[in-house]
Protein backbone atom coordinates (compact mmCIF):
# COMPACT_ATOMS: atom_id res chain seq x y z
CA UNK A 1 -28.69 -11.36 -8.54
CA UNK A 2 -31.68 -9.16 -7.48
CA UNK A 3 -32.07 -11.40 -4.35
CA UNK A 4 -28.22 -10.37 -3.34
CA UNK A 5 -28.53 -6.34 -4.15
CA UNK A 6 -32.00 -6.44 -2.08
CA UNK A 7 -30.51 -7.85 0.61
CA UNK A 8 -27.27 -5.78 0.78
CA UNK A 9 -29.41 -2.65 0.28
CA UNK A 10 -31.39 -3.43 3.08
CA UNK A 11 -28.55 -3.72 5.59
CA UNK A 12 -28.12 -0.77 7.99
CA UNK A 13 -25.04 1.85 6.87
CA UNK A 14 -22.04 0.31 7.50
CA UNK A 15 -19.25 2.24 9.35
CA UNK A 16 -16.32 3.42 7.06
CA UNK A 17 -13.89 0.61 6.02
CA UNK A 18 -10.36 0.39 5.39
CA UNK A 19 -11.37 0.55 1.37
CA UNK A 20 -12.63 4.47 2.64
CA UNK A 21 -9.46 5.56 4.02
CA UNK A 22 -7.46 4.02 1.51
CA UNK A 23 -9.25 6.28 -0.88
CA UNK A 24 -8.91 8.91 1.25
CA UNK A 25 -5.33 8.49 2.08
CA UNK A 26 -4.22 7.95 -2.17
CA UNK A 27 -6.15 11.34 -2.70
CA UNK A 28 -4.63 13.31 0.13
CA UNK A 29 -0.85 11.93 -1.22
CA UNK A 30 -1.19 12.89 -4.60
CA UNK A 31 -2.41 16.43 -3.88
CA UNK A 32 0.35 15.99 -0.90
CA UNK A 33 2.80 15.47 -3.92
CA UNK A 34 2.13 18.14 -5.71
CA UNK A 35 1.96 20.78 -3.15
CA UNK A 36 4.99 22.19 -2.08
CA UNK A 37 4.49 25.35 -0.05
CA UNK A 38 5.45 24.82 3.48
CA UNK A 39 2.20 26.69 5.52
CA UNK A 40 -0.07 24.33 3.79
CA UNK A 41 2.14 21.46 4.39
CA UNK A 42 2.21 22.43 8.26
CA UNK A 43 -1.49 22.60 8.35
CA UNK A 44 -2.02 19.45 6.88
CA UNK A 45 0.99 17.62 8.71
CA UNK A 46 -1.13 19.14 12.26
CA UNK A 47 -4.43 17.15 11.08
CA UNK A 48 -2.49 14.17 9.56
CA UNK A 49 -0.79 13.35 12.88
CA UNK A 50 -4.61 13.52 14.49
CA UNK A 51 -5.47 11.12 11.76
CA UNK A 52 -2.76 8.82 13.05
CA UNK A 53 -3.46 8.76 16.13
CA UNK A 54 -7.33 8.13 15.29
CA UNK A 55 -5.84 5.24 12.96
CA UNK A 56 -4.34 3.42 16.10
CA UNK A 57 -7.81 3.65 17.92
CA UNK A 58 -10.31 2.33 15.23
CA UNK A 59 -11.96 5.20 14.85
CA UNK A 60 -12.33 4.79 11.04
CA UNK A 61 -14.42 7.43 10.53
CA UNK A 62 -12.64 10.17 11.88
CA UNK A 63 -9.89 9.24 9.93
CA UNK A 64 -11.91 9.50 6.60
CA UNK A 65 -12.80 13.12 7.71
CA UNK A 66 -8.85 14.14 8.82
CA UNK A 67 -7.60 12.82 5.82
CA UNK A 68 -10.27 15.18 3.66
CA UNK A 69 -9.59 17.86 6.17
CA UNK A 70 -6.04 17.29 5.55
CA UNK A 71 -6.24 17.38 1.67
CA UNK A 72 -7.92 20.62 1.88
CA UNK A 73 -6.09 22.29 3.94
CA UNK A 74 -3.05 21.34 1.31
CA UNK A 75 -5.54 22.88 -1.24
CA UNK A 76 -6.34 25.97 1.02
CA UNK A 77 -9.90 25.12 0.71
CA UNK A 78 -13.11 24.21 2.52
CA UNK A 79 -13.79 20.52 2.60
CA UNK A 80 -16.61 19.88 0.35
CA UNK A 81 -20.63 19.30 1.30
CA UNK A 82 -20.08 15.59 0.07
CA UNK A 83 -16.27 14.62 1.13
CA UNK A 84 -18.25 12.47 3.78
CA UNK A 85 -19.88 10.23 0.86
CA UNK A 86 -19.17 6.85 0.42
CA UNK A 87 -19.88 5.21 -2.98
CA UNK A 88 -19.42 1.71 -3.36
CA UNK A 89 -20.38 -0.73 -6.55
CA UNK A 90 -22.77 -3.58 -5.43
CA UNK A 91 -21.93 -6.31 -6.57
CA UNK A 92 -18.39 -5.73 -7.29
CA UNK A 93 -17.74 -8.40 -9.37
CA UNK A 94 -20.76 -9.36 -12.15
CA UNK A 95 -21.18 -11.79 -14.85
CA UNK A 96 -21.70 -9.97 -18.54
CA UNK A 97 -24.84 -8.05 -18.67
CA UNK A 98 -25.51 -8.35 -14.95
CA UNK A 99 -27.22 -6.00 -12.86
CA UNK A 100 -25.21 -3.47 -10.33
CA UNK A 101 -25.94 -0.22 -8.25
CA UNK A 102 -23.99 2.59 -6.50
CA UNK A 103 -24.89 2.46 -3.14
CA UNK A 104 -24.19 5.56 -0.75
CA UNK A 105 -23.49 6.11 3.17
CA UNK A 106 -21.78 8.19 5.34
CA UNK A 107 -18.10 7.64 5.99
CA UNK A 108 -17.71 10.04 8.66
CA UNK A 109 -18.24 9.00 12.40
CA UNK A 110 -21.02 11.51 13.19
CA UNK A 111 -23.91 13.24 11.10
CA UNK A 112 -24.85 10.31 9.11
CA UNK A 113 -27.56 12.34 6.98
CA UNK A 114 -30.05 10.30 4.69
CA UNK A 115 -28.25 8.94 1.42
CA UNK A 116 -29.14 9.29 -2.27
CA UNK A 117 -31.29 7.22 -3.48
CA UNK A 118 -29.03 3.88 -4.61
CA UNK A 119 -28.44 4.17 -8.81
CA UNK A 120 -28.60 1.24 -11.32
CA UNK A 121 -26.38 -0.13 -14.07
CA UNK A 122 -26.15 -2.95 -16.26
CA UNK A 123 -22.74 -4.49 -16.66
CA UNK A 124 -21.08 -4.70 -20.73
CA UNK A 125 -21.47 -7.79 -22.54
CA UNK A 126 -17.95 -8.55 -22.52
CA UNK A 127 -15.36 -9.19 -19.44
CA UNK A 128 -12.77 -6.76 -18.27
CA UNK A 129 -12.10 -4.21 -15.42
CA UNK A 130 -15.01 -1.49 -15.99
CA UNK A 131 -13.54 2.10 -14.42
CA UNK A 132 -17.00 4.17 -13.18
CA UNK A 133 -15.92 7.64 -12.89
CA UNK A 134 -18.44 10.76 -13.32
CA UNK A 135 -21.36 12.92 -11.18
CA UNK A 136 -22.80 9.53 -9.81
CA UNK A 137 -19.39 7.98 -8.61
CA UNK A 138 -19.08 11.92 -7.15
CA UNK A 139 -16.26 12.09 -9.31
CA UNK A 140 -14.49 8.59 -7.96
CA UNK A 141 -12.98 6.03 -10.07
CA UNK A 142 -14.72 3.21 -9.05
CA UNK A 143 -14.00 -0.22 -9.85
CA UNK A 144 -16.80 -2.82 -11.59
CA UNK A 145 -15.03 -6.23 -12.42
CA UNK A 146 -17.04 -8.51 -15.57
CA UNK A 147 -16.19 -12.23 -15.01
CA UNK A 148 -17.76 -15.20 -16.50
CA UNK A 149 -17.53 -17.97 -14.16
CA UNK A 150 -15.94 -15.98 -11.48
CA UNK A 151 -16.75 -18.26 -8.32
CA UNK A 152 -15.29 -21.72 -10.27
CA UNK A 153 -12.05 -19.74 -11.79
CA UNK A 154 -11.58 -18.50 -8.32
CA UNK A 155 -11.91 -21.41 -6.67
CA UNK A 156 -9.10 -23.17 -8.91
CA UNK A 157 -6.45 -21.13 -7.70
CA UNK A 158 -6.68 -21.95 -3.94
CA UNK A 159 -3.38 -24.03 -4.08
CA UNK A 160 0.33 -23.38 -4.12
CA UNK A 161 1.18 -19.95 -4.02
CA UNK A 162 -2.35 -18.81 -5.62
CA UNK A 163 -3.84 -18.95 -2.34
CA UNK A 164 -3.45 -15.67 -1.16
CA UNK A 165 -4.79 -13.97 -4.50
CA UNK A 166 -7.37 -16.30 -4.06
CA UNK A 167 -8.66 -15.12 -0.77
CA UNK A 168 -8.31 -11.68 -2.03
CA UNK A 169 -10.59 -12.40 -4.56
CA UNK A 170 -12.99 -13.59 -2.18
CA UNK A 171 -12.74 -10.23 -0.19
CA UNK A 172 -13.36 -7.90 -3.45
CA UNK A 173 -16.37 -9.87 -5.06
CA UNK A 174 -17.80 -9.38 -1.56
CA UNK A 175 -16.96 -5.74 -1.21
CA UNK A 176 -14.39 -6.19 1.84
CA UNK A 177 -11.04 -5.99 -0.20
CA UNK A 178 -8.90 -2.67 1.12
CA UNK A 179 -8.35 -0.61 -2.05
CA UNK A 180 -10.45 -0.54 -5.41
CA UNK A 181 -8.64 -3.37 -7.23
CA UNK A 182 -9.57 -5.29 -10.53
CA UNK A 183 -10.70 -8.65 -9.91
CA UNK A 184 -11.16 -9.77 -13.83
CA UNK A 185 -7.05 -8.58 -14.06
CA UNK A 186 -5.41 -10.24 -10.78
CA UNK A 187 -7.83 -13.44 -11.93
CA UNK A 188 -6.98 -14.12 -15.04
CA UNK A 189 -2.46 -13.29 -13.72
CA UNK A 190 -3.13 -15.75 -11.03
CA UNK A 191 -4.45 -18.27 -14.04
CA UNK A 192 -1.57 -17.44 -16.21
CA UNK A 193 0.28 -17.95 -13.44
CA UNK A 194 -0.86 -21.28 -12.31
CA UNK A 195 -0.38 -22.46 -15.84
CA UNK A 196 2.74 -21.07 -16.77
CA UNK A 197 4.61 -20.30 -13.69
CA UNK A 198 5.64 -16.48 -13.00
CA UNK A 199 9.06 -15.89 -15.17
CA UNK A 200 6.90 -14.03 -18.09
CA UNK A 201 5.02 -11.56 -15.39
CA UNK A 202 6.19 -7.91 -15.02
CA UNK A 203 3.21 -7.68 -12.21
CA UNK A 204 2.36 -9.53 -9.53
CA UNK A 205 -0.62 -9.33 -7.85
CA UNK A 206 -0.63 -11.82 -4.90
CA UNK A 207 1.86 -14.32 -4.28
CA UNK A 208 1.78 -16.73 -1.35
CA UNK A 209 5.65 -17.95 -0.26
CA UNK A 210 5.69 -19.59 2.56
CA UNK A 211 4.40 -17.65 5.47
CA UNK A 212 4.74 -14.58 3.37
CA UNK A 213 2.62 -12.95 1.32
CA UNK A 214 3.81 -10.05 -1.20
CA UNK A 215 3.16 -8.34 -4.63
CA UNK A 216 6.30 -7.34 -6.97
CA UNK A 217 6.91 -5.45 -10.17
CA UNK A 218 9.97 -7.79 -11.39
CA UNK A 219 11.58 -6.39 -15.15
CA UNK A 220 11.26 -9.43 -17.39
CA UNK A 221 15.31 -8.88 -18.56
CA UNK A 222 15.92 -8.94 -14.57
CA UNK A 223 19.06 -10.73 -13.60
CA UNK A 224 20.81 -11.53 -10.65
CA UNK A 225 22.58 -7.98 -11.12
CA UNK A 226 19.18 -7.01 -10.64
CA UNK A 227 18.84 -4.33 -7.97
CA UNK A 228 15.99 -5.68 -5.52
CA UNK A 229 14.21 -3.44 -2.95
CA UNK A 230 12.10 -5.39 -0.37
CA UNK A 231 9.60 -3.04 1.21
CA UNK A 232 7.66 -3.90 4.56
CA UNK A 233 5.09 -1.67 6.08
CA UNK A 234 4.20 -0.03 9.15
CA UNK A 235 1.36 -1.30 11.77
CA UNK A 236 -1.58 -1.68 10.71
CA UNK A 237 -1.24 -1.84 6.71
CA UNK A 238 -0.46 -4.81 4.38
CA UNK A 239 1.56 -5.50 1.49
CA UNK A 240 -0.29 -2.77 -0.81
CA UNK A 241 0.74 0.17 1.64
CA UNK A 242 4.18 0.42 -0.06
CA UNK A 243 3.02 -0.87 -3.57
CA UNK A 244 -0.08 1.52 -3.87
CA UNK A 245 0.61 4.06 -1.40
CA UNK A 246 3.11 6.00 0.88
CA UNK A 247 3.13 8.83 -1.48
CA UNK A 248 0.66 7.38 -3.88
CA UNK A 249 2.95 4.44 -4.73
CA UNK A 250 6.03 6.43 -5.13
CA UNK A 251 8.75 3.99 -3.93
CA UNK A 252 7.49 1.65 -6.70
CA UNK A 253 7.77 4.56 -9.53
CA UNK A 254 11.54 4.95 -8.74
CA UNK A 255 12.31 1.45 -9.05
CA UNK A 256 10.04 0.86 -12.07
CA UNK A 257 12.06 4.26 -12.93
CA UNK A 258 15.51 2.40 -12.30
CA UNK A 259 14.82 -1.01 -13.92
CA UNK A 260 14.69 -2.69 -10.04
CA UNK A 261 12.79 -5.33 -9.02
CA UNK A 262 10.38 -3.87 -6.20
CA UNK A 263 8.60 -6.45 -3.60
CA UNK A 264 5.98 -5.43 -0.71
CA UNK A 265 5.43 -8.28 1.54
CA UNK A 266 3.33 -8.40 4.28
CA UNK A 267 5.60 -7.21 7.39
CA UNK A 268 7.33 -9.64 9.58
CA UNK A 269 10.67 -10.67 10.62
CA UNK A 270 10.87 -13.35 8.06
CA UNK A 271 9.16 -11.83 5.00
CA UNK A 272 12.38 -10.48 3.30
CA UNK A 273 14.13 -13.61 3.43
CA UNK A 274 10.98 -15.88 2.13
CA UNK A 275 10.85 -12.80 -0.87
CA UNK A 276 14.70 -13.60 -1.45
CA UNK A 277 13.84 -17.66 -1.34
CA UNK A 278 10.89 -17.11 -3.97
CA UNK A 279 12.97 -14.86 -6.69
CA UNK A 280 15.52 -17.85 -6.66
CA UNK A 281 12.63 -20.78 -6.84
CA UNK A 282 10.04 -19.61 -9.14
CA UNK A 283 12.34 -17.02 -11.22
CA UNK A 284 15.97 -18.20 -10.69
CA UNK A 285 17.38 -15.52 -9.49
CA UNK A 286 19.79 -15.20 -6.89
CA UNK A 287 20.27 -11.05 -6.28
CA UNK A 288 23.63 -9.87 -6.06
CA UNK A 289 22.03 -6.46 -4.62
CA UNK A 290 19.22 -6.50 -2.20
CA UNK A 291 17.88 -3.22 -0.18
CA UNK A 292 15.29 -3.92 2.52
CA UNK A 293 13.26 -1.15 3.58
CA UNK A 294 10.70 -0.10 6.05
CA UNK A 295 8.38 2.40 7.75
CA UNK A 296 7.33 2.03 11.76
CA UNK A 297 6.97 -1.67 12.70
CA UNK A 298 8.08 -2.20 9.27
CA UNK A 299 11.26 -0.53 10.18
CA UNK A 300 11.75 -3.09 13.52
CA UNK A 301 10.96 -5.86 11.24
CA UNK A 302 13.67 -4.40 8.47
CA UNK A 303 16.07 -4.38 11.47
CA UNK A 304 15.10 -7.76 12.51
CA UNK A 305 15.02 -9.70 9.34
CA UNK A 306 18.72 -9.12 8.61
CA UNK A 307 19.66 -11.65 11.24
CA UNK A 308 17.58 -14.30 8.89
CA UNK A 309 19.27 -13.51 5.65
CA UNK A 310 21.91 -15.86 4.22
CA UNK A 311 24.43 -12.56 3.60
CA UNK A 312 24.39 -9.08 4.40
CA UNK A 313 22.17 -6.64 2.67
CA UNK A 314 23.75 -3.89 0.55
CA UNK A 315 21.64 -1.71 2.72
CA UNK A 316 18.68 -0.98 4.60
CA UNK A 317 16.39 2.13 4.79
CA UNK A 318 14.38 3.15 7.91
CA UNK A 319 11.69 5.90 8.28
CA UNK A 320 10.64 6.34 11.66
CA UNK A 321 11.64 2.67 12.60
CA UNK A 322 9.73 1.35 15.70
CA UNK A 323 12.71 -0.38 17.09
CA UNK A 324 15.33 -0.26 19.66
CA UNK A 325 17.60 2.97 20.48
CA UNK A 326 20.67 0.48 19.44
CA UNK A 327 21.30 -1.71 16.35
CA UNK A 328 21.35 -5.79 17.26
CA UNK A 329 24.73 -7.39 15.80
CA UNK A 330 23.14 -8.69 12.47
CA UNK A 331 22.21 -4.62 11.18
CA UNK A 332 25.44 -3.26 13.14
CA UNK A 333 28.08 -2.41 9.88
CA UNK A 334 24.76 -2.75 7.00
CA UNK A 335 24.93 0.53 5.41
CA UNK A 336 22.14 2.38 6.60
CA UNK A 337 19.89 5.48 5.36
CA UNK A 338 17.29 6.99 8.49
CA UNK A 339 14.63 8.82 8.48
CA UNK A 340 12.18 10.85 10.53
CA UNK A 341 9.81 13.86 10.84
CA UNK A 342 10.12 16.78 12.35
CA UNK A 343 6.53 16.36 13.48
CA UNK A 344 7.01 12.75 14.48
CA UNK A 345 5.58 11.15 17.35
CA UNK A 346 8.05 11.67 20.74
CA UNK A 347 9.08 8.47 21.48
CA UNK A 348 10.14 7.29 17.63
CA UNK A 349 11.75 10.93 16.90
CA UNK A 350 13.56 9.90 19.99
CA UNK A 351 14.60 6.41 18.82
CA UNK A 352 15.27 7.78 15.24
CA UNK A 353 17.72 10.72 16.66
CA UNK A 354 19.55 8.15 18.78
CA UNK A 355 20.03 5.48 15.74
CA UNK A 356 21.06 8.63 14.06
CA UNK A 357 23.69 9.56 16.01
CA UNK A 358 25.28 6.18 15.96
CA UNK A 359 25.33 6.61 12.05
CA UNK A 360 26.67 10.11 11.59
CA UNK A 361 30.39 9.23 11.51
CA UNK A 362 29.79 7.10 8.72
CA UNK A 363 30.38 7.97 5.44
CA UNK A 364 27.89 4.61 4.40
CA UNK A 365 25.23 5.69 5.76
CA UNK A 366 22.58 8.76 6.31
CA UNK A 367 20.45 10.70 8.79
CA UNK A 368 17.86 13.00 7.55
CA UNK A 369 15.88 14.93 9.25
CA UNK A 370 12.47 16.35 7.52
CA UNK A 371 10.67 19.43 8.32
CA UNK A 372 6.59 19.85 7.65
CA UNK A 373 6.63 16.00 7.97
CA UNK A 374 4.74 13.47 10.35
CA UNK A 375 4.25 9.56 11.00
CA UNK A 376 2.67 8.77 7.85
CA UNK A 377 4.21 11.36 5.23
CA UNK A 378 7.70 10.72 6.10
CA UNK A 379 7.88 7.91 3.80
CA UNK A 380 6.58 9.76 0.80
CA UNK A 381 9.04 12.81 1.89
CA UNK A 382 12.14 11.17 2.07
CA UNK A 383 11.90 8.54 -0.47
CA UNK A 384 13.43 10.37 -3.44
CA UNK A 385 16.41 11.12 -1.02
CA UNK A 386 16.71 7.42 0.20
CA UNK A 387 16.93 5.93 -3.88
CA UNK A 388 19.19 8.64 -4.35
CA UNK A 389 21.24 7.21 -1.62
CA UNK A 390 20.62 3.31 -2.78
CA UNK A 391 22.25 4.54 -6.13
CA UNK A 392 25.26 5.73 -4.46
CA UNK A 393 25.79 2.69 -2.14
CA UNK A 394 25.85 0.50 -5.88
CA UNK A 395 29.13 2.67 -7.21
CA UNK A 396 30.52 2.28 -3.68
């Protein structure tokens, strides 16, 4: 164990990660949440749609800074001296009474002034998901997983549809996983799993169907009267963008809130129909009531996946879809809800306004228009209004 910290410490800093501006990008959409007024929104929504655009060209660090130059201008403040920080637990993952550290770099893509001085810990005796949160973590939660055996329990879940979870768990012991998730939780659900199948879980972590890979929050008294929403993500992300974020994991609150069953799949084409295939295989369900939604290329792939479904959704929801100006046969007649920013990039405001005028004489479906709102926040904005609109299309 000292062998691995030395060596790890002794690597050069690392440029800022996907794990950074997911951090970044949760923080900035729960202050986005709870600020209302509109000047601070349209400062922010000016530096978010830099951050985009810095997104798209790999330029990882300047999207940690926009995002913290974002957040504070939603707080009307100055960004703080350490925003640029990055704290990260090494080892991630530790056996009981193991030795770890907090090791800091710079996140930002310039600057890159000396770092404190890395600071030690000593894992609990007993396993679980360890939060670190305090001066040292510069007020992060951090995330230190406690696993006895870690590397053989792993290892026996890289069949079936384990595999995926598996892999994940690869990427967090090694401090490449995308968000700050708990290993010693997702291990032992992918163990119940294996041994009991998944009708008793509420939360899944990582599932593997087919060529699909997803996580779902399914009610344990679901049915096949079940509402299901099937959400796919934009360019770029994975299946925790609509589970964790867009809005801080809002889409998943109002179907918790509802009693749906919610699924985020990795985007593609054939995702929503593999989702549909699983629910009836591994919990016997057969929904009566599927939505499939998406943001961006996630939006494309919504409109593209209907072609692969055995029936007709009850209805799909697009923000800022990257797809064509016209509908292909399969979507043409699905009840649809549409949305897009003000602020939105030309050429998808342009699609979005032309799908929405081939909706607006129906009384099925919905175009909505946001103001103060860009690529990335549209989702977050218009989310409330797009359940709101699911629950009408059930009484219809």
């Amino acid at each position: 164990m000292v062998l691995a910290l030395s060596l790890v410490l002794a690597q050069p800093a690392a440029p800022a990660t996907r794990a950074d501006m997911a951090e970044r990008t949760l923080r900035m959409e729960r202050t986005w949440r709870q600020v209302q007024d509109p000047t601070r929104r349209r400062a922010a929504v000016d530096v978010l749609s830099r951050a985009v655009g810095a997104f798209f060209a790999n330029q990882t660090g300047q999207v940690c800074q926009l995002l913290d130059q974002a957040e504070a201008a939603l707080r009307n403040e100055t960004v703080s001296p350490s925003a640029g920080w990055r704290v990260r637990v090494v080892p991630p993952v530790v056996a009981p009474g193991e030795p770890y550290q907090l090791v800091y770099s710079w996140a930002y893509g310039s600057g890159d002034p000396a770092p404190p001085a890395p600071k030690a810990g000593v894992a609990p005796d007993r396993e679980g998901d360890v939060t670190l949160d305090g001066p040292e973590t510069l007020g992060r939660a951090l995330t230190l997983s406690v696993v006895r055996d870690f590397e053989s329990r792993r290892a026996a879940l890289e069949q079936g549809d384990t595999q995926a979870l598996a892999r994940a768990l690869t990427q967090i012991r090694e401090g490449q996983y995308e968000w700050n998730a708990p290993a010693h939780a997702w291990l032992v659900s992918g163990e119940r799993g294996r041994a009991e199948g998944w009708k008793k879980h509420e939360e899944l972590p990582l599932v593997q169907a087919e060529n699909t890979v997803f996580r779902a929050w399914i009610p344990k008294e679901a049915t096949a009267k079940t509402p299901v929403v099937i959400a796919l993500h934009g360019a770029g992300g994975s299946e925790n963008m609509f589970y964790e974020g867009y809005g801080a994991g809002l889409a998943r609150e109002l179907a918790q809130k509802r009693g749906w069953i919610f699924m985020t799949p990795r985007s593609s084409p054939t995702a929503p129909a593999n989702c549909l295939k699983w629910l009836q295989e591994a919990r016997g369900l057969t929904p009566e009531r599927v939505f499939i939604m998406g943001h961006s290329a996630g939006g494309g792939a919504t409109v593209s996946s209907l072609a692969r479904l055995t029936a007709p959704p009850t209805g799909m929801v697009l923000f800022a879809p990257a797809t064509g100006a016209a509908l292909p046969p399969a979507a043409q007649g699905v009840p649809t809800f549409l949305a897009v920013g003000e602020q939105e990039m030309a050429a998808l405001k342009t699609v979005s306004e032309r799908l929405g005028a081939l909706l607006k004489d129906r009384s099925d479906s919905k175009f909505l228009m946001v103001s103060n709102s860009e690529h990335l926040m549209i989702v977050a904005d218009a989310l409330e209004a797009s359940y709101e609109w699911m629950d009408q299309r059930l009484k219809d």
